[in-house]
Protein backbone atom coordinates (compact mmCIF):
# COMPACT_ATOMS: atom_id res chain seq x y z
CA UNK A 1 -25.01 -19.32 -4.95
CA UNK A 2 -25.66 -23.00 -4.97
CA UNK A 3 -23.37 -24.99 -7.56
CA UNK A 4 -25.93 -27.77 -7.06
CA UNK A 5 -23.90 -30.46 -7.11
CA UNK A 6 -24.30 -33.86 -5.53
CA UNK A 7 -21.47 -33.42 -3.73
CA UNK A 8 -19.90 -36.64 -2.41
CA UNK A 9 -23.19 -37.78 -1.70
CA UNK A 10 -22.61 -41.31 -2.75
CA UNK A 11 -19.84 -41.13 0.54
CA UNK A 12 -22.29 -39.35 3.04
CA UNK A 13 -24.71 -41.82 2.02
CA UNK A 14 -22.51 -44.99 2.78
CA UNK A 15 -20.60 -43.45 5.77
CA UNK A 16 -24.37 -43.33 6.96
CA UNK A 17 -24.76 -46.60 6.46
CA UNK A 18 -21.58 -47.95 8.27
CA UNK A 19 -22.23 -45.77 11.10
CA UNK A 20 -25.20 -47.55 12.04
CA UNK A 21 -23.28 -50.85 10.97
CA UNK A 22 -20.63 -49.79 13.20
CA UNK A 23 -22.69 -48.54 15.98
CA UNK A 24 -19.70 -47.20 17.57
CA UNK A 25 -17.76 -45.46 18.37
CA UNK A 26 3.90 -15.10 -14.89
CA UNK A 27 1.91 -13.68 -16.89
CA UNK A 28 -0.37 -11.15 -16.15
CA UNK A 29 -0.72 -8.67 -14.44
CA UNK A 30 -3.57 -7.72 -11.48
CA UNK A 31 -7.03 -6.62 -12.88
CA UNK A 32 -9.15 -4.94 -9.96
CA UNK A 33 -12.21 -3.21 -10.16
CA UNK A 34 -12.62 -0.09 -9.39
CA UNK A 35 -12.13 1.63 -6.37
CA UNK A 36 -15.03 4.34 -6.59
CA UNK A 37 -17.25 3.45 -3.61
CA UNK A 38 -14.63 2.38 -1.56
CA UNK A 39 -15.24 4.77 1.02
CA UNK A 40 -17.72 4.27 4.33
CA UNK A 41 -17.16 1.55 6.77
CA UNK A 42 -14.18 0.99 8.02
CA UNK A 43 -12.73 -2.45 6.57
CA UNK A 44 -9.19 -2.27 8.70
CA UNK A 45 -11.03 -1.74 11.88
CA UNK A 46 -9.52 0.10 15.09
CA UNK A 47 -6.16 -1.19 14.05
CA UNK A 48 -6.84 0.07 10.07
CA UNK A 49 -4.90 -3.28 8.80
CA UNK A 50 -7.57 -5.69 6.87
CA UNK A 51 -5.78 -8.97 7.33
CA UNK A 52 -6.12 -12.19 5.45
CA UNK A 53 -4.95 -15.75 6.58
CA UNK A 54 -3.36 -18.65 4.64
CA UNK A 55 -2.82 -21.92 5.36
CA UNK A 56 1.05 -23.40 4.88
CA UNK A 57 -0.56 -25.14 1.97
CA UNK A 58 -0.76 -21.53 0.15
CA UNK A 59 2.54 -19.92 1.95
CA UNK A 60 5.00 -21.38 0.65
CA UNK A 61 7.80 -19.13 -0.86
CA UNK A 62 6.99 -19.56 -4.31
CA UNK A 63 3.47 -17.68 -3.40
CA UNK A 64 4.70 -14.75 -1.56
CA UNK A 65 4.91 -12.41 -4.31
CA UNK A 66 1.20 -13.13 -5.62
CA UNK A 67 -0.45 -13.10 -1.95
CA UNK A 68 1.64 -9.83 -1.51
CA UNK A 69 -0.06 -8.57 -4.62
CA UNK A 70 -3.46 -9.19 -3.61
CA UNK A 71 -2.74 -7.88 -0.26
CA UNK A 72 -1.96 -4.66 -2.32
CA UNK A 73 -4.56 -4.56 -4.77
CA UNK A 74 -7.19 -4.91 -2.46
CA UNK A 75 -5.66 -2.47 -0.42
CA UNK A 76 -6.17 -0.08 -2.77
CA UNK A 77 -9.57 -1.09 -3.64
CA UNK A 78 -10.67 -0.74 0.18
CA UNK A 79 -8.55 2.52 1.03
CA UNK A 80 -6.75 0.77 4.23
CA UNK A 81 -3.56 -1.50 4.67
CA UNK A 82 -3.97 -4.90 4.06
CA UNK A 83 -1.73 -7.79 5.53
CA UNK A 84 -1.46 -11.28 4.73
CA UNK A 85 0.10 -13.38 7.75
CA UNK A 86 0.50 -17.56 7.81
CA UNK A 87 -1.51 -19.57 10.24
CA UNK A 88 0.70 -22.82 11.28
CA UNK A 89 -2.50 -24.78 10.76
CA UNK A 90 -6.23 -24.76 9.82
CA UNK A 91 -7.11 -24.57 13.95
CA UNK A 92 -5.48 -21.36 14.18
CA UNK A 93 -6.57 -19.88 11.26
CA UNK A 94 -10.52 -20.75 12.92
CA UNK A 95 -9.07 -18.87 16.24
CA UNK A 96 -7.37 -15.96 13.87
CA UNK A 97 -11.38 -15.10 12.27
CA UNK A 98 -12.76 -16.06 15.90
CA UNK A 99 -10.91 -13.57 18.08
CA UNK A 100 -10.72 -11.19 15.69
CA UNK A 101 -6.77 -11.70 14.76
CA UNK A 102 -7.80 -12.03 11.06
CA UNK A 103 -10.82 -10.63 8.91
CA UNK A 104 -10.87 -12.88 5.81
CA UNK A 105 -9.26 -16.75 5.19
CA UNK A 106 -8.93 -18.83 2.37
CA UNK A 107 -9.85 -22.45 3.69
CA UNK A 108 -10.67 -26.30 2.93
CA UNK A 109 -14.29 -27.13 3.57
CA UNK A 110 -13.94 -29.31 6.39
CA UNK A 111 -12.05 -26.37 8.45
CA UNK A 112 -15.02 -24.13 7.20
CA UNK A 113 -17.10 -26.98 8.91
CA UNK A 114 -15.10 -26.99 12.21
CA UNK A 115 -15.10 -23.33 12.07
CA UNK A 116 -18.85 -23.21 11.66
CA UNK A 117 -19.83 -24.99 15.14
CA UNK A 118 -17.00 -22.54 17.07
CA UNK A 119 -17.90 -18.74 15.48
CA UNK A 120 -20.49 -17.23 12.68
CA UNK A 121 -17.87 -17.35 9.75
CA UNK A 122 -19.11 -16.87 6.41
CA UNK A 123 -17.96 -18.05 2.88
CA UNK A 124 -18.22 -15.07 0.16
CA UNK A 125 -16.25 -16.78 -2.84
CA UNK A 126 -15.12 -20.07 -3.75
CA UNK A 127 -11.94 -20.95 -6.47
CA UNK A 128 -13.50 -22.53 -10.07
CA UNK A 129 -11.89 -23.54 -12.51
CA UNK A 130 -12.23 -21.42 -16.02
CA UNK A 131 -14.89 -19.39 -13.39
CA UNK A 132 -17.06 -22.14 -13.78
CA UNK A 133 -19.58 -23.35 -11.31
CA UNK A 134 -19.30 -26.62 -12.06
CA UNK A 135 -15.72 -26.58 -11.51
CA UNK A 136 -15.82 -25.42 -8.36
CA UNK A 137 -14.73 -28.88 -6.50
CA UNK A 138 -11.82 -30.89 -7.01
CA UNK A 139 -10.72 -34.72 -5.41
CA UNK A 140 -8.61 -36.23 -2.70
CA UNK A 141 -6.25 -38.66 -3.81
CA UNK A 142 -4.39 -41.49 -2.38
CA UNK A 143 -0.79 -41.78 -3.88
CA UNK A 144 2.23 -43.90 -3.02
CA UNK A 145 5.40 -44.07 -4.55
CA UNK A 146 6.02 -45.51 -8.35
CA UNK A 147 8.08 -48.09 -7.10
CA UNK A 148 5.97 -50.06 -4.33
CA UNK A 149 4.75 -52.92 -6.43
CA UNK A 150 2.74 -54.08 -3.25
CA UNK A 151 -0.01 -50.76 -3.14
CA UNK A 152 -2.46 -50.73 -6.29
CA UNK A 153 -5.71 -49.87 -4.34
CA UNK A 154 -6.78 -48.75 -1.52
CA UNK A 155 -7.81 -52.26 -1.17
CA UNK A 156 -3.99 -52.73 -0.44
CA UNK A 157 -3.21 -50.06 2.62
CA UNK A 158 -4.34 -51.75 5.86
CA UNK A 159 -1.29 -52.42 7.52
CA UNK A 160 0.98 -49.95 5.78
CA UNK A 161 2.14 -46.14 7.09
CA UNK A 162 0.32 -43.65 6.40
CA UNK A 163 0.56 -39.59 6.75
CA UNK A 164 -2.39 -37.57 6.59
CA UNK A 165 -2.51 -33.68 6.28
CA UNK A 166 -3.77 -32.30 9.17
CA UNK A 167 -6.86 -33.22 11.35
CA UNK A 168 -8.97 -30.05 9.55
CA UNK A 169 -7.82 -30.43 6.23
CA UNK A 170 -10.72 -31.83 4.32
CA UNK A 171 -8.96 -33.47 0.81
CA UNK A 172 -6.10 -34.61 3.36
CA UNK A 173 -8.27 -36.14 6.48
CA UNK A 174 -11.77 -36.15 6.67
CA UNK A 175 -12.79 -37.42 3.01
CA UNK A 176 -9.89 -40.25 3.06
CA UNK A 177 -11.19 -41.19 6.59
CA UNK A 178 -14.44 -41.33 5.25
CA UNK A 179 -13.10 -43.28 1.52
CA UNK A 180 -11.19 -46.06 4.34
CA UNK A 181 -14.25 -46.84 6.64
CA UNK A 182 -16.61 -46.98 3.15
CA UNK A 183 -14.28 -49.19 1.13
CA UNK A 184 -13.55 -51.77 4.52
CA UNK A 185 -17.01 -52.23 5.93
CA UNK A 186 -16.21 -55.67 7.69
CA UNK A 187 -13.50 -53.53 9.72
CA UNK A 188 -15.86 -51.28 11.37
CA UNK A 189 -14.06 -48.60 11.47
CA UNK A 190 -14.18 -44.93 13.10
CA UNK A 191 -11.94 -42.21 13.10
CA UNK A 192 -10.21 -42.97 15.98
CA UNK A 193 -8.85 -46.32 14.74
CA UNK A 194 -7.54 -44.95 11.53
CA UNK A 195 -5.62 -41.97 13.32
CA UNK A 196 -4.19 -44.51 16.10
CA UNK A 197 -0.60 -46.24 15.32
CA UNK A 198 -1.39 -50.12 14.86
CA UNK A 199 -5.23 -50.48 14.92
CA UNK A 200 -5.39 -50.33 11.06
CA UNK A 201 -2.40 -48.91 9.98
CA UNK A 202 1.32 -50.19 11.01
CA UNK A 203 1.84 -46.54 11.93
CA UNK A 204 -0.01 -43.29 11.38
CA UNK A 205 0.50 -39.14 11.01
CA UNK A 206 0.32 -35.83 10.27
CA UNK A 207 2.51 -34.50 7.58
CA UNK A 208 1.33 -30.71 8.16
CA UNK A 209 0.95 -29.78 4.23
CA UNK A 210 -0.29 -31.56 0.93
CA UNK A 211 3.30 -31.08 -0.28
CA UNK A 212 5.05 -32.52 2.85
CA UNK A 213 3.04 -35.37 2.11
CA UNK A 214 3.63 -35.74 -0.82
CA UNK A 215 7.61 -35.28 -0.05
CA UNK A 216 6.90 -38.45 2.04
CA UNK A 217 6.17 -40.83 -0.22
CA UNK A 218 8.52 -39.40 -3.03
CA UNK A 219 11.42 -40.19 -0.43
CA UNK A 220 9.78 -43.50 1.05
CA UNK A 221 9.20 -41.99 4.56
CA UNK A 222 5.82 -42.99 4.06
CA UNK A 223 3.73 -45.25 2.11
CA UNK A 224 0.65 -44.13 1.38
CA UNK A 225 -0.57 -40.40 1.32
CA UNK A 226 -3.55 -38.21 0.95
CA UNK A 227 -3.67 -34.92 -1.08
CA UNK A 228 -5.32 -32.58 -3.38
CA UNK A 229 -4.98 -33.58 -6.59
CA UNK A 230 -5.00 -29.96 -7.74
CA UNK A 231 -1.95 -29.55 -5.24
CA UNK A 232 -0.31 -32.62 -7.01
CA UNK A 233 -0.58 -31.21 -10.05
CA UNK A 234 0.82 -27.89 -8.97
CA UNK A 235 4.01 -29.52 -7.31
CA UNK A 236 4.10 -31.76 -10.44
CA UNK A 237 3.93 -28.53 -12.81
CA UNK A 238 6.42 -26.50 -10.28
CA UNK A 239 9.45 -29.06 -10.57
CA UNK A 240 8.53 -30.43 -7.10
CA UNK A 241 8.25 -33.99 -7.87
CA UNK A 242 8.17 -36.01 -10.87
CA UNK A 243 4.56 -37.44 -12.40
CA UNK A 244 6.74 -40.46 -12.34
CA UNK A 245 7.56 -40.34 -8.91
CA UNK A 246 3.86 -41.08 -7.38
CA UNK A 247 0.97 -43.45 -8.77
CA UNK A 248 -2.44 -42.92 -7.72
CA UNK A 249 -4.28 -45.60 -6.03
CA UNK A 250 -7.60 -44.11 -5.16
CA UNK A 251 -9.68 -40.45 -5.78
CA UNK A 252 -12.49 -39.75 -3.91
CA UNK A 253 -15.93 -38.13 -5.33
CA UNK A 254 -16.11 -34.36 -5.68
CA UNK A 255 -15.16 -32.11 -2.82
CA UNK A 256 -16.61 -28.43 -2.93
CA UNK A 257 -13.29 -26.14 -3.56
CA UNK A 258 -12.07 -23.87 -0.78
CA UNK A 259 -13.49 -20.70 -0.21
CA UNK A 260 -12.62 -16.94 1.24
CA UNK A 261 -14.77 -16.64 4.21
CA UNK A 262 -15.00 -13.88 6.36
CA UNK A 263 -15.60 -13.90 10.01
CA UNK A 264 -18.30 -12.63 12.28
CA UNK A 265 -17.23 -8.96 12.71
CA UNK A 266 -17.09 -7.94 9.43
CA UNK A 267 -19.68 -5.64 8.33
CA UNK A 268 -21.85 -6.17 5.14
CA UNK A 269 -20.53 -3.15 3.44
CA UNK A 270 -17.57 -4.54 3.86
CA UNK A 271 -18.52 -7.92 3.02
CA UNK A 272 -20.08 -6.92 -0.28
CA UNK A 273 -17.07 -4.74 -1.10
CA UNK A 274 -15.06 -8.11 -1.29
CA UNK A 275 -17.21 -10.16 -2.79
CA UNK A 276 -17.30 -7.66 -5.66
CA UNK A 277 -13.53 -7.65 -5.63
CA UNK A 278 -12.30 -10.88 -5.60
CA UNK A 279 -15.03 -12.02 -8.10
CA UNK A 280 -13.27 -9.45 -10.83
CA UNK A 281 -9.83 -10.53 -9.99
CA UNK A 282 -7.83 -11.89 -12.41
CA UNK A 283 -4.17 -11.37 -11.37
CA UNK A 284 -3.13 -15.17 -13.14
CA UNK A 285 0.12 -15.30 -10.84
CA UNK A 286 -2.52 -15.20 -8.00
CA UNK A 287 -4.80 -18.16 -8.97
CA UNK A 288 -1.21 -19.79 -10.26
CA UNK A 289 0.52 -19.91 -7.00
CA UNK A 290 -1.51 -19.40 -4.50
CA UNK A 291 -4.96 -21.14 -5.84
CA UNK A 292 -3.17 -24.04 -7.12
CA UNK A 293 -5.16 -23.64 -10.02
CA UNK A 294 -4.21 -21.92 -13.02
CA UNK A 295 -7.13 -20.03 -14.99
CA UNK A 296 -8.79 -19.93 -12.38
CA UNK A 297 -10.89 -17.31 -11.03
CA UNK A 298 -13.67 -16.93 -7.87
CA UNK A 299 -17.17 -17.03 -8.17
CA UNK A 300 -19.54 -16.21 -5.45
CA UNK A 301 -20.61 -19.10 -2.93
CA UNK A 302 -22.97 -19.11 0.27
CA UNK A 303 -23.29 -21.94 3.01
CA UNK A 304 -25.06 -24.12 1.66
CA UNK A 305 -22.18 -24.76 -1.13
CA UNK A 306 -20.66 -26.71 2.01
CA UNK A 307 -23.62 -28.57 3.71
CA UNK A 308 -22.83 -31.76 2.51
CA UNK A 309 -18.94 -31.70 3.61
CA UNK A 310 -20.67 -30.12 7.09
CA UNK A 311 -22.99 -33.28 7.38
CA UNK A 312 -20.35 -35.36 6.71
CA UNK A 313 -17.69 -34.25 9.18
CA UNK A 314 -20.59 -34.61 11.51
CA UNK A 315 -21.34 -38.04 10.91
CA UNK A 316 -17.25 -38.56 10.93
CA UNK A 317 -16.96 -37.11 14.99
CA UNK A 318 -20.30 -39.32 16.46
CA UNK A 319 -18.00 -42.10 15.98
């Protein structure tokens, strides 16, 4: 399913352009459908444990207890034990669904991307918001702390620190990379110059998380930061930081929302059997603290939901 959305298109269209510029280098409780036809293939594999992996964006301790109850639920929807484990970063999660160490993964688009060119993952579902299609994206945005009277824009961060996620996360690194080199053309930028300490910014990093981040710049460790906004407004809603504590200087165009892929060894009995359960879930506690995104629900999604965030990451490593 297509959401057919001109998804940051205005960006892939002007990182385009400056590469050849450049020319360088509590509530409710779990709904499931049910479990008649569950039988056939075998979904847990020699092993008989289905495993899915997170991100640390989605493990945090507040989300235990609703990844635990998925992990349940769709146990007993595909008649074998299903584990959750925590990958310590987007890489391994790609290695997890390559070598076979996990069967399913909820990921950002620009790991999907990465993952893409290294094994034949697939996205089944993607979050929405409401369940709607055309909610199914949300925004990176660049946030510094209330206080620093010196950062309005993102006309006002060359020179400062900065902390990005992680090199796969896609709201947290590869759409701000590609929102600096668009809004300083005369800089001719690449990648490589806005990841290296004191060729653009004073000093530069990896946080690990959205909310580490974010934790940054609250404390002044940092002064500039990338993030989800949905993850902001999760922390925001969760007593994690104060809407007072942040101001946001920049938001990028639409990013296609992350998605449950599945990798190459899982069969299409299989594959259908999850589709057709995670589109009728509707444990809110799930979607609350896990998704980030309360009310909201998955809808089915295919490749070419991502093209545009593939192209770009593309465009982002011929620098």
């Amino acid at each position: 399913m297509n959401i057919n959305k001109k998804v940051l298109s205005m960006t892939l269209s002007a990182m385009m352009a400056v590469s050849l510029l450049a020319g360088c280098g509590a509530s409710g409780g779990s709904e499931t459908p049910d479990a008649a036809g569950s039988q056939g293939s075998n979904p847990g594999g020699e092993d008989g444990v289905f495993t899915i992996a997170y991100a640390p964006n989605e493990s945090t301790a507040e989300s235990a207890d609703a990844r635990n109850g998925l992990a349940e639920d769709l146990g007993e929807f595909l008649g074998c034990e299903v584990e959750e484990i925590q990958a310590s970063d987007y890489n391994a999660i790609i290695e997890a669904l390559r070598t076979g160490s996990a069967d399913m993964a909820y990921m950002g688009s620009q790991a999907l991307a990465l993952g893409v060119e290294r094994t034949d993952l697939e996205p089944i579902v993607m979050k929405a918001e409401d369940g709607d299609p055309d909610k199914a994206i949300y925004h990176s945005v660049f946030i510094t702390n209330s206080a620093n009277d010196d950062i309005n824009s993102i006309a006002d961060i060359k020179g400062r620190t900065m902390a990005f996620v992680d090199p796969d996360s896609t709201s947290g690194n590869l759409v701000p990379t590609a929102e600096i080199i668009k809004a300083f053309p005369e800089d001719e930028l690449n990648s490589d110059m806005l990841h290296t300490n004191g060729d653009f910014f004073e000093a530069v990093s990896f946080s690990g998380s959205h909310q580490a981040g974010l934790q940054a710049v609250v404390k002044g460790d940092v002064d500039v930061a990338p993030i989800s906004d949905q993850i902001l407004a999760s922390e925001i809603a969760n007593g994690n930081a104060s809407e007072s504590d942040v101001k946001i200087i920049h938001e990028s165009g639409a990013i296609p929302a992350e998605a449950m892929v599945v990798a190459e060894h899982v069969d299409q009995e299989t594959r259908d059997k999850l589709t057709e359960f995670l589109t009728s879930y509707e444990n809110e506690d799930y979607f609350t603290d896990v998704i980030k995104v309360p009310g909201a629900r998955f809808i089915e999604c295919d490749m070419s939901d991502y093209q545009e965030i593939i192209e770009l990451n593309q465009i982002i490593n011929e620098f």
